[in-house]
PDB file of N, CA and C in Angstrom:
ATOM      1  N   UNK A   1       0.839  -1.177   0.000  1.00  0.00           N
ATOM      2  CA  UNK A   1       0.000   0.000   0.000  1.00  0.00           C
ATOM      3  C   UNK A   1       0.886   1.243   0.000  1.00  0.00           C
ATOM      4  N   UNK A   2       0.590   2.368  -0.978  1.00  0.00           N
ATOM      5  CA  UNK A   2       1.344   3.542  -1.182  1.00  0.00           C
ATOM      6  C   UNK A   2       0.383   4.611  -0.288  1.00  0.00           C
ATOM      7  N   UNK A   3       0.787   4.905   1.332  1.00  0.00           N
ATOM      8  CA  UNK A   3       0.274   5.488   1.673  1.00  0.00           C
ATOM      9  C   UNK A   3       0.603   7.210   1.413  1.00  0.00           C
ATOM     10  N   UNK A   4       1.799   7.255   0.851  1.00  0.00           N
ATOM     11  CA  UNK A   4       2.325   8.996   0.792  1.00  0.00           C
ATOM     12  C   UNK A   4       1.949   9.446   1.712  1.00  0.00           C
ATOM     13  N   UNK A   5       1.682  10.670   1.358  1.00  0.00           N
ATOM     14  CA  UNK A   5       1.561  12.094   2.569  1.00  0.00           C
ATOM     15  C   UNK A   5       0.277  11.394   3.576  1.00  0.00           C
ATOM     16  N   UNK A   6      -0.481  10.490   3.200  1.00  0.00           N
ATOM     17  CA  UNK A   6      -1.428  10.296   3.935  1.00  0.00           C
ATOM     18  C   UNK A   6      -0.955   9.853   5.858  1.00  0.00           C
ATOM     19  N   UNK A   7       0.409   9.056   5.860  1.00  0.00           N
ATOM     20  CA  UNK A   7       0.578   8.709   7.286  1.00  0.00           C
ATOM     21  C   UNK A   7       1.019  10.093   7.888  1.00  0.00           C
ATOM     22  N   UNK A   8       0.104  10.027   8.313  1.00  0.00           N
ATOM     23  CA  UNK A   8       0.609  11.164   9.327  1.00  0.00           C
ATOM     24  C   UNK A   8      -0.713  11.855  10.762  1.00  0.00           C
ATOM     25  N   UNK A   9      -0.285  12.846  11.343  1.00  0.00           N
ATOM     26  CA  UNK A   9      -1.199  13.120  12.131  1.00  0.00           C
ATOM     27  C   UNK A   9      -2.372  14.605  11.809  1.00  0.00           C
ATOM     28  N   UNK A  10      -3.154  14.798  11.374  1.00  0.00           N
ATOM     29  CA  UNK A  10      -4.299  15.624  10.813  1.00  0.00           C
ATOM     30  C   UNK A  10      -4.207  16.203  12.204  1.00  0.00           C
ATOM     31  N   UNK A  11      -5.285  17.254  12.018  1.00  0.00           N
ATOM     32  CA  UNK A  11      -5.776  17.916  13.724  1.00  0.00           C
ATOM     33  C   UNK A  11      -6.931  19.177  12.706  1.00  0.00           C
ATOM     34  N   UNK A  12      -7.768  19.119  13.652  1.00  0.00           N
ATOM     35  CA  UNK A  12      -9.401  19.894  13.503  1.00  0.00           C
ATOM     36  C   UNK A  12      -9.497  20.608  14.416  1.00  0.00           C
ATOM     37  N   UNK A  13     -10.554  21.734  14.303  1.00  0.00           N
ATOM     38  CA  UNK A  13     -10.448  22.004  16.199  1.00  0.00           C
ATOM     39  C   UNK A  13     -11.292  21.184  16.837  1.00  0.00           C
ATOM     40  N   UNK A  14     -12.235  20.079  16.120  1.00  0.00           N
ATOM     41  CA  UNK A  14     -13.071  19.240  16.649  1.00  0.00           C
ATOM     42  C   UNK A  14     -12.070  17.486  17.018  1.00  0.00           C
ATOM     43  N   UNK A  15     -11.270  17.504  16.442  1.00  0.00           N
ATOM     44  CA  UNK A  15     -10.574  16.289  16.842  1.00  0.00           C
ATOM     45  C   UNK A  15      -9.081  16.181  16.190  1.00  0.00           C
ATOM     46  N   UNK A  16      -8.517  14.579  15.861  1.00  0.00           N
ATOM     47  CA  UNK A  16      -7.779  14.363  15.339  1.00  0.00           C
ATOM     48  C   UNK A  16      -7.669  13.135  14.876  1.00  0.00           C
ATOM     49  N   UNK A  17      -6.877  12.986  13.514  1.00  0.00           N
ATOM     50  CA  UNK A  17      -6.888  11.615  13.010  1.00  0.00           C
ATOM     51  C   UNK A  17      -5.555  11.292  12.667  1.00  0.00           C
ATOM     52  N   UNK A  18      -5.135  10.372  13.094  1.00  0.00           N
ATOM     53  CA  UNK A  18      -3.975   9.818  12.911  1.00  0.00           C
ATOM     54  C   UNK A  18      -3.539   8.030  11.817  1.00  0.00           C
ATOM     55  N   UNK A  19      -2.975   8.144  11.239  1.00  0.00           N
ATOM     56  CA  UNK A  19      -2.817   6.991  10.138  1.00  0.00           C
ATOM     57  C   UNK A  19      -1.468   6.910  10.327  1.00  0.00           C
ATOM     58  N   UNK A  20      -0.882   5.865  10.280  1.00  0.00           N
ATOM     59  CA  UNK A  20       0.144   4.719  11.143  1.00  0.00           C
ATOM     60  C   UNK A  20       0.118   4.526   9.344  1.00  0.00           C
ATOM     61  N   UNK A  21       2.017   4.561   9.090  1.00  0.00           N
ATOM     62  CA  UNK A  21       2.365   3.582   7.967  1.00  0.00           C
ATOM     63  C   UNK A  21       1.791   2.277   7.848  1.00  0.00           C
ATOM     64  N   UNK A  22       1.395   1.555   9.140  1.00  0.00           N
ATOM     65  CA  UNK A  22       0.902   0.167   8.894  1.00  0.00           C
ATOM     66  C   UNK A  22      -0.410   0.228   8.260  1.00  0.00           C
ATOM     67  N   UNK A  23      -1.296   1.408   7.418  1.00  0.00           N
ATOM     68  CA  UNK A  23      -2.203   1.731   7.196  1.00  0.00           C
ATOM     69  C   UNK A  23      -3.540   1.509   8.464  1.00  0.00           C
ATOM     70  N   UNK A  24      -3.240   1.290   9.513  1.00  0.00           N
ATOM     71  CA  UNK A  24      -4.492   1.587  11.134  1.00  0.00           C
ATOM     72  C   UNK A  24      -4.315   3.131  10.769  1.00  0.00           C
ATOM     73  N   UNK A  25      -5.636   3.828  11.330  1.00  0.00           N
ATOM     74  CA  UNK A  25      -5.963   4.975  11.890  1.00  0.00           C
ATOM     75  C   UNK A  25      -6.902   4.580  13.117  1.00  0.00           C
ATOM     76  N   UNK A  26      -6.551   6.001  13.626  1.00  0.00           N
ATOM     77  CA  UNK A  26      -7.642   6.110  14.758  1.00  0.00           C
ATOM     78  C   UNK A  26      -8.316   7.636  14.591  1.00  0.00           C
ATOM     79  N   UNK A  27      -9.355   7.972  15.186  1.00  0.00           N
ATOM     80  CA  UNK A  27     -10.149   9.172  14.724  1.00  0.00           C
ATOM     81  C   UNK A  27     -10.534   9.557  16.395  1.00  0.00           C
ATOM     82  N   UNK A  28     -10.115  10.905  16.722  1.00  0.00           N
ATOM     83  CA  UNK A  28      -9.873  11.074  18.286  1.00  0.00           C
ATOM     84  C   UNK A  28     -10.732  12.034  18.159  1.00  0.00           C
ATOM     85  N   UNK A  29     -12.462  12.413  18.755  1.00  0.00           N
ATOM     86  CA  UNK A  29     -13.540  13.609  17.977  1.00  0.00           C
ATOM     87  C   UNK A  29     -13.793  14.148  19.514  1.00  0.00           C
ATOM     88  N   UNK A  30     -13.847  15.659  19.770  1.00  0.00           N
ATOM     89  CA  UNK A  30     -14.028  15.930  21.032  1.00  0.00           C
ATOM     90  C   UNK A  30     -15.606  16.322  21.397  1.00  0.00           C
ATOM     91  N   UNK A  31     -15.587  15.522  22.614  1.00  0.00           N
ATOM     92  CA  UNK A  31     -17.329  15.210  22.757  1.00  0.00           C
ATOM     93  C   UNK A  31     -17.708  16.811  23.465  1.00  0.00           C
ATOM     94  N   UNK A  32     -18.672  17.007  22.710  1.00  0.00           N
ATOM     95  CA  UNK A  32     -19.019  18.404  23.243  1.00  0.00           C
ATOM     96  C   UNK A  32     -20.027  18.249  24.390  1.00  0.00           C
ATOM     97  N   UNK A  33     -20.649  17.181  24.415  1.00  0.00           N
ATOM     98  CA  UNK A  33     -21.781  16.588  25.939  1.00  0.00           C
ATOM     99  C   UNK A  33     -20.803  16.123  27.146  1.00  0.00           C
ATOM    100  N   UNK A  34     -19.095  16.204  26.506  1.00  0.00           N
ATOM    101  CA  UNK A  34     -18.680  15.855  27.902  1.00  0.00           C
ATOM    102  C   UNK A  34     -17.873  16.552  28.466  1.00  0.00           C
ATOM    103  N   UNK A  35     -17.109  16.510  28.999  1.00  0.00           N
ATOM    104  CA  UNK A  35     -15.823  17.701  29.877  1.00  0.00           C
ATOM    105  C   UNK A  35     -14.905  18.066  28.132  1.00  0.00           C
ATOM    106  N   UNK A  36     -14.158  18.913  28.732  1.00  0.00           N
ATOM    107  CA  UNK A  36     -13.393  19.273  27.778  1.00  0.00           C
ATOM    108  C   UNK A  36     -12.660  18.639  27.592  1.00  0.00           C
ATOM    109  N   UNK A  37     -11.897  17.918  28.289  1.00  0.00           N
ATOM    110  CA  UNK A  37     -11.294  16.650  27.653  1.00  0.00           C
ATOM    111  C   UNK A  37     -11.254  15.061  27.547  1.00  0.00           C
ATOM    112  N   UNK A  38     -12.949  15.573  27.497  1.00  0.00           N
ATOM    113  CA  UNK A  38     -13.918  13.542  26.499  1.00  0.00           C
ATOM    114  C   UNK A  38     -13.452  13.805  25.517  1.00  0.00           C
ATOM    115  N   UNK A  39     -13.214  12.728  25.066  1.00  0.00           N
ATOM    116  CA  UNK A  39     -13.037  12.114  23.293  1.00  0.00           C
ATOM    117  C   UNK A  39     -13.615  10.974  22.941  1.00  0.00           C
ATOM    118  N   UNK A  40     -14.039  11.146  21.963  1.00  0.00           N
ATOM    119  CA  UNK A  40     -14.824   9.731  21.573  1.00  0.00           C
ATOM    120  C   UNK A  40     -13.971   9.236  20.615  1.00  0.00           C
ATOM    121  N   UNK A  41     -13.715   8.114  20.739  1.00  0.00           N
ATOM    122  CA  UNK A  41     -12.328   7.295  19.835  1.00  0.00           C
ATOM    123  C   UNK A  41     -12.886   6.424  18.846  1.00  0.00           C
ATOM    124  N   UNK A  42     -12.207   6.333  17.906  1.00  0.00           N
ATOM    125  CA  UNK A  42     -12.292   5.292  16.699  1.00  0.00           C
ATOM    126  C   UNK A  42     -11.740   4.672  15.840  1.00  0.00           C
ATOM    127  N   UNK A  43     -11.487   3.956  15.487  1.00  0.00           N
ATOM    128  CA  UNK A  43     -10.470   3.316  15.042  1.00  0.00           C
ATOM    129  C   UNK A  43     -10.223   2.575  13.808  1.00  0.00           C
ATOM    130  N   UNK A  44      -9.979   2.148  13.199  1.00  0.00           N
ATOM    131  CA  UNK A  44      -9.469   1.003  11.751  1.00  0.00           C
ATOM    132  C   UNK A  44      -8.674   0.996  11.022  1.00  0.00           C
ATOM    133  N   UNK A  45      -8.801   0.249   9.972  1.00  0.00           N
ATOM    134  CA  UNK A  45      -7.513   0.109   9.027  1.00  0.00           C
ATOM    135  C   UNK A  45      -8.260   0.519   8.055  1.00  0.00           C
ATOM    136  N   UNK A  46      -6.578   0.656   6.734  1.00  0.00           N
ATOM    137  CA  UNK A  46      -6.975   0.936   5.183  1.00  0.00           C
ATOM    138  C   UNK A  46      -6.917  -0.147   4.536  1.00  0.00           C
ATOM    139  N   UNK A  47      -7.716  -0.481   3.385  1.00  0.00           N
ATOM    140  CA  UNK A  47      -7.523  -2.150   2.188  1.00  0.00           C
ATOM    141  C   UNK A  47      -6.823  -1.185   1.583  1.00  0.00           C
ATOM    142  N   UNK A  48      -6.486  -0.100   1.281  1.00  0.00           N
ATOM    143  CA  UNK A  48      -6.176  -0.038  -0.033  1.00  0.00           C
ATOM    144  C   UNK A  48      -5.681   1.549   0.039  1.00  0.00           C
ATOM    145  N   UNK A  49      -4.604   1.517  -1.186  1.00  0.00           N
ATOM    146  CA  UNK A  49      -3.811   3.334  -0.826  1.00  0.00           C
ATOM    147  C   UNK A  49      -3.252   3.634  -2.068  1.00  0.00           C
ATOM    148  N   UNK A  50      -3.279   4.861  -2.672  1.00  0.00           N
ATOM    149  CA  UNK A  50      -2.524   5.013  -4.021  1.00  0.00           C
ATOM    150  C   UNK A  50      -1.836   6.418  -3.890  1.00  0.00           C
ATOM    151  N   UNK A  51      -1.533   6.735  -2.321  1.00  0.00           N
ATOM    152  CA  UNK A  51      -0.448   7.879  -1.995  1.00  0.00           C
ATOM    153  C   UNK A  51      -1.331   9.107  -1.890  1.00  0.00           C
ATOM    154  N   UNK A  52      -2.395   9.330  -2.406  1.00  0.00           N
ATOM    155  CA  UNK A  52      -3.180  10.472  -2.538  1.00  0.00           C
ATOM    156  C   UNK A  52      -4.721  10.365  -2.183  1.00  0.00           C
ATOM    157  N   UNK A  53      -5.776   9.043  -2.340  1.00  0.00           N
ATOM    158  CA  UNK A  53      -6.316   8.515  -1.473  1.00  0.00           C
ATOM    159  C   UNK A  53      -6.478   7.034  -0.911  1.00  0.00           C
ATOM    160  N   UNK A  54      -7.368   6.813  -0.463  1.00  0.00           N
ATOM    161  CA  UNK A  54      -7.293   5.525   0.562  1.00  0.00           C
ATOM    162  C   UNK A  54      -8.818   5.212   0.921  1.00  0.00           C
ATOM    163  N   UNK A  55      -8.853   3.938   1.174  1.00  0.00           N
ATOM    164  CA  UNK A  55     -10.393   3.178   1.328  1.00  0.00           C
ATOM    165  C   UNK A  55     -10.055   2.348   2.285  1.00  0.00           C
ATOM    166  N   UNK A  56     -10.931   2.211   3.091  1.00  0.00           N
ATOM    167  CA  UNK A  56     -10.722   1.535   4.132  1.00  0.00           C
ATOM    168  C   UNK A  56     -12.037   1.162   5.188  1.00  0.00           C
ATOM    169  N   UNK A  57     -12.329   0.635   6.561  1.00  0.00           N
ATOM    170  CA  UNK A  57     -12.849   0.560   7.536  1.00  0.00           C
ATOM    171  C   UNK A  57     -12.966   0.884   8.845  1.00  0.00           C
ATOM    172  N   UNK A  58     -13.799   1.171   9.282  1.00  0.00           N
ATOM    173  CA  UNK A  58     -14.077   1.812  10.787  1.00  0.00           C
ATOM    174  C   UNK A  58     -14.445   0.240  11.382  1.00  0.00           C
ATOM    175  N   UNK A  59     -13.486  -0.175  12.253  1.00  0.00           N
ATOM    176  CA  UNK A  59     -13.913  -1.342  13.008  1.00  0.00           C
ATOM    177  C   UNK A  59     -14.184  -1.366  14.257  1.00  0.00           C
ATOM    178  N   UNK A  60     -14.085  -0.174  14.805  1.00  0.00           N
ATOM    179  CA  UNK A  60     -13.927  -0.150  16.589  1.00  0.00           C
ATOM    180  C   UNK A  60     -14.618   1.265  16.819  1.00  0.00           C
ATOM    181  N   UNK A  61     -15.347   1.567  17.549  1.00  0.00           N
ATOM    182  CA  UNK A  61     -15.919   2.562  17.724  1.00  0.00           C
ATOM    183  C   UNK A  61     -16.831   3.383  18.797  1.00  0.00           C
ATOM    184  N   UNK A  62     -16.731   4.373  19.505  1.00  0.00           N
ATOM    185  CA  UNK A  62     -17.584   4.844  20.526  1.00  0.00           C
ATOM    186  C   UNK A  62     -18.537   5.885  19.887  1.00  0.00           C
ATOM    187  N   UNK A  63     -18.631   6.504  18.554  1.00  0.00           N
ATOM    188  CA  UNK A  63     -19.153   7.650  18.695  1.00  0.00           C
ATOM    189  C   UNK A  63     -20.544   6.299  17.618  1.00  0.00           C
ATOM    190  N   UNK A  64     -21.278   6.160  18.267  1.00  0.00           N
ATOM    191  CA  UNK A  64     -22.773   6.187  17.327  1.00  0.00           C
ATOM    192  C   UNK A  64     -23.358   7.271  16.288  1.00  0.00           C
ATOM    193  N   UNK A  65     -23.858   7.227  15.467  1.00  0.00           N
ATOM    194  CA  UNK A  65     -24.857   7.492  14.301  1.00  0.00           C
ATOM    195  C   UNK A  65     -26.041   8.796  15.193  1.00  0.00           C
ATOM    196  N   UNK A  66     -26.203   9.864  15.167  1.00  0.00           N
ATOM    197  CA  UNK A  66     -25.592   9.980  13.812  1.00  0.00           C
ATOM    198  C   UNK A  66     -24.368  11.082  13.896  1.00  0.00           C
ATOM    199  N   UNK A  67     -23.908  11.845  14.903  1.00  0.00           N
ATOM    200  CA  UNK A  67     -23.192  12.518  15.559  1.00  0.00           C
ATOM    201  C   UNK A  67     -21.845  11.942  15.291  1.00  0.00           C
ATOM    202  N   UNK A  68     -21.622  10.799  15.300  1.00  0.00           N
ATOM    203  CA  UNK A  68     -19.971  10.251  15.284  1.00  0.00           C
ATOM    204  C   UNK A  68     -19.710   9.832  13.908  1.00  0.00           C
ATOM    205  N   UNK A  69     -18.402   8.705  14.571  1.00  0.00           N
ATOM    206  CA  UNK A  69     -18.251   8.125  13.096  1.00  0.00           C
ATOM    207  C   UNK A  69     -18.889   6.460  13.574  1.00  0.00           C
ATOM    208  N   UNK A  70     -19.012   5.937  12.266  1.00  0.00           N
ATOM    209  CA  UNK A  70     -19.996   5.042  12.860  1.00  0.00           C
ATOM    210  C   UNK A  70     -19.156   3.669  12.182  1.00  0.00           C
ATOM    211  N   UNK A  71     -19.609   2.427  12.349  1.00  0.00           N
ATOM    212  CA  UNK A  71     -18.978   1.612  11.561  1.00  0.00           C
ATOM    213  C   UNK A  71     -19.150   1.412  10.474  1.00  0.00           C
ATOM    214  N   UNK A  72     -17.554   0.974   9.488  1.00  0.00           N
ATOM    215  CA  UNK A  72     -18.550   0.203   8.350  1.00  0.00           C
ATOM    216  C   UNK A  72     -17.231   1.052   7.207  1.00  0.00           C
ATOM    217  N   UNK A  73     -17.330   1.383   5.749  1.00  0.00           N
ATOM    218  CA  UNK A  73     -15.851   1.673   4.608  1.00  0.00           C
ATOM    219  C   UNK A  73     -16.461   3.778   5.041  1.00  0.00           C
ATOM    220  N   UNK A  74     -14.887   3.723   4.994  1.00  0.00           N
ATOM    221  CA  UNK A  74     -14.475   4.883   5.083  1.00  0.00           C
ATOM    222  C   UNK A  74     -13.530   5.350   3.770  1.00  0.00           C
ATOM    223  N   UNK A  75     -13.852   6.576   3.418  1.00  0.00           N
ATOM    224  CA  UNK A  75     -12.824   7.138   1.979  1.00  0.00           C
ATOM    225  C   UNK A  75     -11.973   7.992   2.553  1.00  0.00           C
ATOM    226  N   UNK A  76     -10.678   8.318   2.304  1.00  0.00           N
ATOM    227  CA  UNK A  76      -9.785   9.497   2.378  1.00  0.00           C
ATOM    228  C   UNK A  76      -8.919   9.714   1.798  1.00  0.00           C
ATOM    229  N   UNK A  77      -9.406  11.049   1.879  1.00  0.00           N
ATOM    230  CA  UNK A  77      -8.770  11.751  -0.084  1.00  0.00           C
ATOM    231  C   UNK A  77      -7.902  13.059   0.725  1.00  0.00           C
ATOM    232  N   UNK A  78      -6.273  13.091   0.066  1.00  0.00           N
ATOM    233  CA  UNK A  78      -5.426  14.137   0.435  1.00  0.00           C
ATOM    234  C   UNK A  78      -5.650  15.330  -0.276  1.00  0.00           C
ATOM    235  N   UNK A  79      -5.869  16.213   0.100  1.00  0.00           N
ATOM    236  CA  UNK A  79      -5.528  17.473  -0.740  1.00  0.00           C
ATOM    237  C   UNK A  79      -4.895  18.470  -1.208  1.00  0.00           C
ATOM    238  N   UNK A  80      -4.071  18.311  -1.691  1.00  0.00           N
ATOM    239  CA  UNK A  80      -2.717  19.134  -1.935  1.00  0.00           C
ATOM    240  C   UNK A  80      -2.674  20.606  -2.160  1.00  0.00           C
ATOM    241  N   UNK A  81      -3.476  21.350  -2.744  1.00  0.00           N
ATOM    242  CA  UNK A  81      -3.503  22.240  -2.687  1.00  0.00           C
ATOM    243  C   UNK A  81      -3.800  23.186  -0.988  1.00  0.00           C
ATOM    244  N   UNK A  82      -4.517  22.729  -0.067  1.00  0.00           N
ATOM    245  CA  UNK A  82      -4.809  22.742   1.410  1.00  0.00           C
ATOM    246  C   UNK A  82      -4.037  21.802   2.571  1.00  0.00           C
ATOM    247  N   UNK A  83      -3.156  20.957   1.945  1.00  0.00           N
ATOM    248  CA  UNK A  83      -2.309  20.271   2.353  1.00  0.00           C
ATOM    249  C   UNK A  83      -3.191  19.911   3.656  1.00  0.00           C
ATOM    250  N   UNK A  84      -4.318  19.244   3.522  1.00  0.00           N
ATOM    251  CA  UNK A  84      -5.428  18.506   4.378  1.00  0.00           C
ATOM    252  C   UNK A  84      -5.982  17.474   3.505  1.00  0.00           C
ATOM    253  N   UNK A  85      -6.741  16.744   4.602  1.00  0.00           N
ATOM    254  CA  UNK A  85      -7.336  15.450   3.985  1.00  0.00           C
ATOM    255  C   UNK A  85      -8.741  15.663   4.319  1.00  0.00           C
ATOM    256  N   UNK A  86      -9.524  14.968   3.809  1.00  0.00           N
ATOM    257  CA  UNK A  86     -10.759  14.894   3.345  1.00  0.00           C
ATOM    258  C   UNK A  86     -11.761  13.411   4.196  1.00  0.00           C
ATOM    259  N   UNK A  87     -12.172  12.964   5.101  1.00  0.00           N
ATOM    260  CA  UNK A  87     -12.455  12.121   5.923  1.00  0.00           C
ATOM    261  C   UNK A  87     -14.329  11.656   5.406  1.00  0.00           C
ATOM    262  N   UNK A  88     -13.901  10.885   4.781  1.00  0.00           N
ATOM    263  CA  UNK A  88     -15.357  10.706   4.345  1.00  0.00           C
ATOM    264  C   UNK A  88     -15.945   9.218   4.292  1.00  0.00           C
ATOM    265  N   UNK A  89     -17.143   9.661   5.159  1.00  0.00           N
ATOM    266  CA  UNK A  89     -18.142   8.035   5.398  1.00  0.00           C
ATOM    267  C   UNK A  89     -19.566   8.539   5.468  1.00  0.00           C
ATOM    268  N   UNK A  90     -20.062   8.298   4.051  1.00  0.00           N
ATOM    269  CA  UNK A  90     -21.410   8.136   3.869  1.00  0.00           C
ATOM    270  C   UNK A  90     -21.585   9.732   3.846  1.00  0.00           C
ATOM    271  N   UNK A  91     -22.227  10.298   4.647  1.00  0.00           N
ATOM    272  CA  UNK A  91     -22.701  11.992   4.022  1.00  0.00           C
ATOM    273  C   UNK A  91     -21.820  12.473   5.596  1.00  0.00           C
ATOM    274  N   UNK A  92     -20.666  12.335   5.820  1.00  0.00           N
ATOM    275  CA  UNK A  92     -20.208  12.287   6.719  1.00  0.00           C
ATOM    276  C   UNK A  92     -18.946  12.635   6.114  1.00  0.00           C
ATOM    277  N   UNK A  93     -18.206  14.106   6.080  1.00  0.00           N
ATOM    278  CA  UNK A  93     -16.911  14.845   5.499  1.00  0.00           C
ATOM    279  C   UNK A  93     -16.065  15.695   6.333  1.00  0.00           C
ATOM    280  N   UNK A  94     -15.520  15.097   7.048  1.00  0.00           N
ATOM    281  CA  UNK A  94     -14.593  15.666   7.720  1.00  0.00           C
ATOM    282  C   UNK A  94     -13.255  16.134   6.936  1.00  0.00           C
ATOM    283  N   UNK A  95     -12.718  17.472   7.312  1.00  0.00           N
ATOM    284  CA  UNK A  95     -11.520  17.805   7.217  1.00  0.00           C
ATOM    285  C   UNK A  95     -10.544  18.119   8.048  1.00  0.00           C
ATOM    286  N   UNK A  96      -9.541  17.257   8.148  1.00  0.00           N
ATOM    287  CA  UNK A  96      -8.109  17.639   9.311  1.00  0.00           C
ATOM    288  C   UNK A  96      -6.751  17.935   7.923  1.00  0.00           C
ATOM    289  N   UNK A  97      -6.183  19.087   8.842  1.00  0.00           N
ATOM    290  CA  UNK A  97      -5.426  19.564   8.233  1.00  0.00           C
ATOM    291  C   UNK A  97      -3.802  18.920   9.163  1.00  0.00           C
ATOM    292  N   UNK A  98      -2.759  19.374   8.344  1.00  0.00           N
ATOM    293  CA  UNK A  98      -1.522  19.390   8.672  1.00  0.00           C
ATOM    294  C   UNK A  98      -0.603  20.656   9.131  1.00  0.00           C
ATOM    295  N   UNK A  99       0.335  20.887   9.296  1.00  0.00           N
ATOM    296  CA  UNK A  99       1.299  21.761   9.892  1.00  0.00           C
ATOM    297  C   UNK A  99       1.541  22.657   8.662  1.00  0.00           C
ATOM    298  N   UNK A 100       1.412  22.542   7.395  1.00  0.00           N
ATOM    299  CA  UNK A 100       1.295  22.983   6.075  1.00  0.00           C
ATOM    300  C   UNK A 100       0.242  23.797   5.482  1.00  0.00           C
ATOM    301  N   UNK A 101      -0.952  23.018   6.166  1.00  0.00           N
ATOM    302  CA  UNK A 101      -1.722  24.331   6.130  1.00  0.00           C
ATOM    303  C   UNK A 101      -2.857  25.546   6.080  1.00  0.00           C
ATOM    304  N   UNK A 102      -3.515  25.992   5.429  1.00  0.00           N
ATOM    305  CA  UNK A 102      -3.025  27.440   5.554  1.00  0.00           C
ATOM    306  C   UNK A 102      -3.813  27.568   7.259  1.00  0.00           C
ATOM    307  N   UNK A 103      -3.200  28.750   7.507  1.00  0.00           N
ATOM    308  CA  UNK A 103      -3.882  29.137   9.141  1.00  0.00           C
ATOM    309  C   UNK A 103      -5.548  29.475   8.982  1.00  0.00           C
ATOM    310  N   UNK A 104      -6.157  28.643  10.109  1.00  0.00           N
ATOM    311  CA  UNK A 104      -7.111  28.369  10.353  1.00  0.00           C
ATOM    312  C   UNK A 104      -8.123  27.895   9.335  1.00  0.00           C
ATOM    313  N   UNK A 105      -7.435  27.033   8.354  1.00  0.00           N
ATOM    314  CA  UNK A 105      -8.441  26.070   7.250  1.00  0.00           C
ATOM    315  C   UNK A 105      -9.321  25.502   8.243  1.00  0.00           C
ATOM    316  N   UNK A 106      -9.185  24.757   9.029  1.00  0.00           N
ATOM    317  CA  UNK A 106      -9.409  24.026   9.780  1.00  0.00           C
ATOM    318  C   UNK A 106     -10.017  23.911  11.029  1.00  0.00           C
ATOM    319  N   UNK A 107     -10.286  25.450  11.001  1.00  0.00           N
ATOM    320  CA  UNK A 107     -10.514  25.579  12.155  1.00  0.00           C
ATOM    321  C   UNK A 107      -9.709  25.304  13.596  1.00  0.00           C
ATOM    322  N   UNK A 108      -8.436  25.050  13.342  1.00  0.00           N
ATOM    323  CA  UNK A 108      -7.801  25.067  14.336  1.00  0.00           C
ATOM    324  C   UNK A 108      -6.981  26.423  14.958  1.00  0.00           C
TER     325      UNK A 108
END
């Protein structure tokens, strides 16, 4: 699997997602019903990577439907021009950005 720019660690001001060369991610989303520092965690791997995006599964999970991420194939697509990725399951599009960029894409 050609993960490219994809391993690495994203950050939102709502969470963070992290992807492990071994193609696992985990998806770290901050629960707004709980203290400031609940997180609702999630987790899986990628089948499949072509350096720019990636397909994969949510296998482990706390945040339920319809607020979280839920189980079941997940898409993620890099974006180079925003040097962020694109977190997408079902009508469900998250964006975490990188150290690259631009200030406050992201809301961070």
């Amino acid at each position: 699997m050609n993960l490219g720019p994809l391993a690495d660690t994203w950050i939102a001001h709502f969470g963070v997602l992290t992807i492990a060369a071994d193609g696992t991610f985990t998806v770290k989303i901050r629960d707004i019903n709980g203290g400031p520092n609940d997180t609702l965690n999630a987790e899986g791997h990628l089948t499949s990577a072509d350096g720019t995006s990636a397909d994969g599964v949510v296998t482990k999970t706390q945040m339920p439907e319809p607020d979280g991420v839920p189980l079941g194939p997940v898409h993620i697509t890099y974006v180079k021009e925003s040097a962020s990725v694109d977190f997408i399951q079902g009508k469900v599009d998250m964006g975490f950005c990188s150290h690259a960029s631009p200030v406050g894409y992201c809301g961070a």
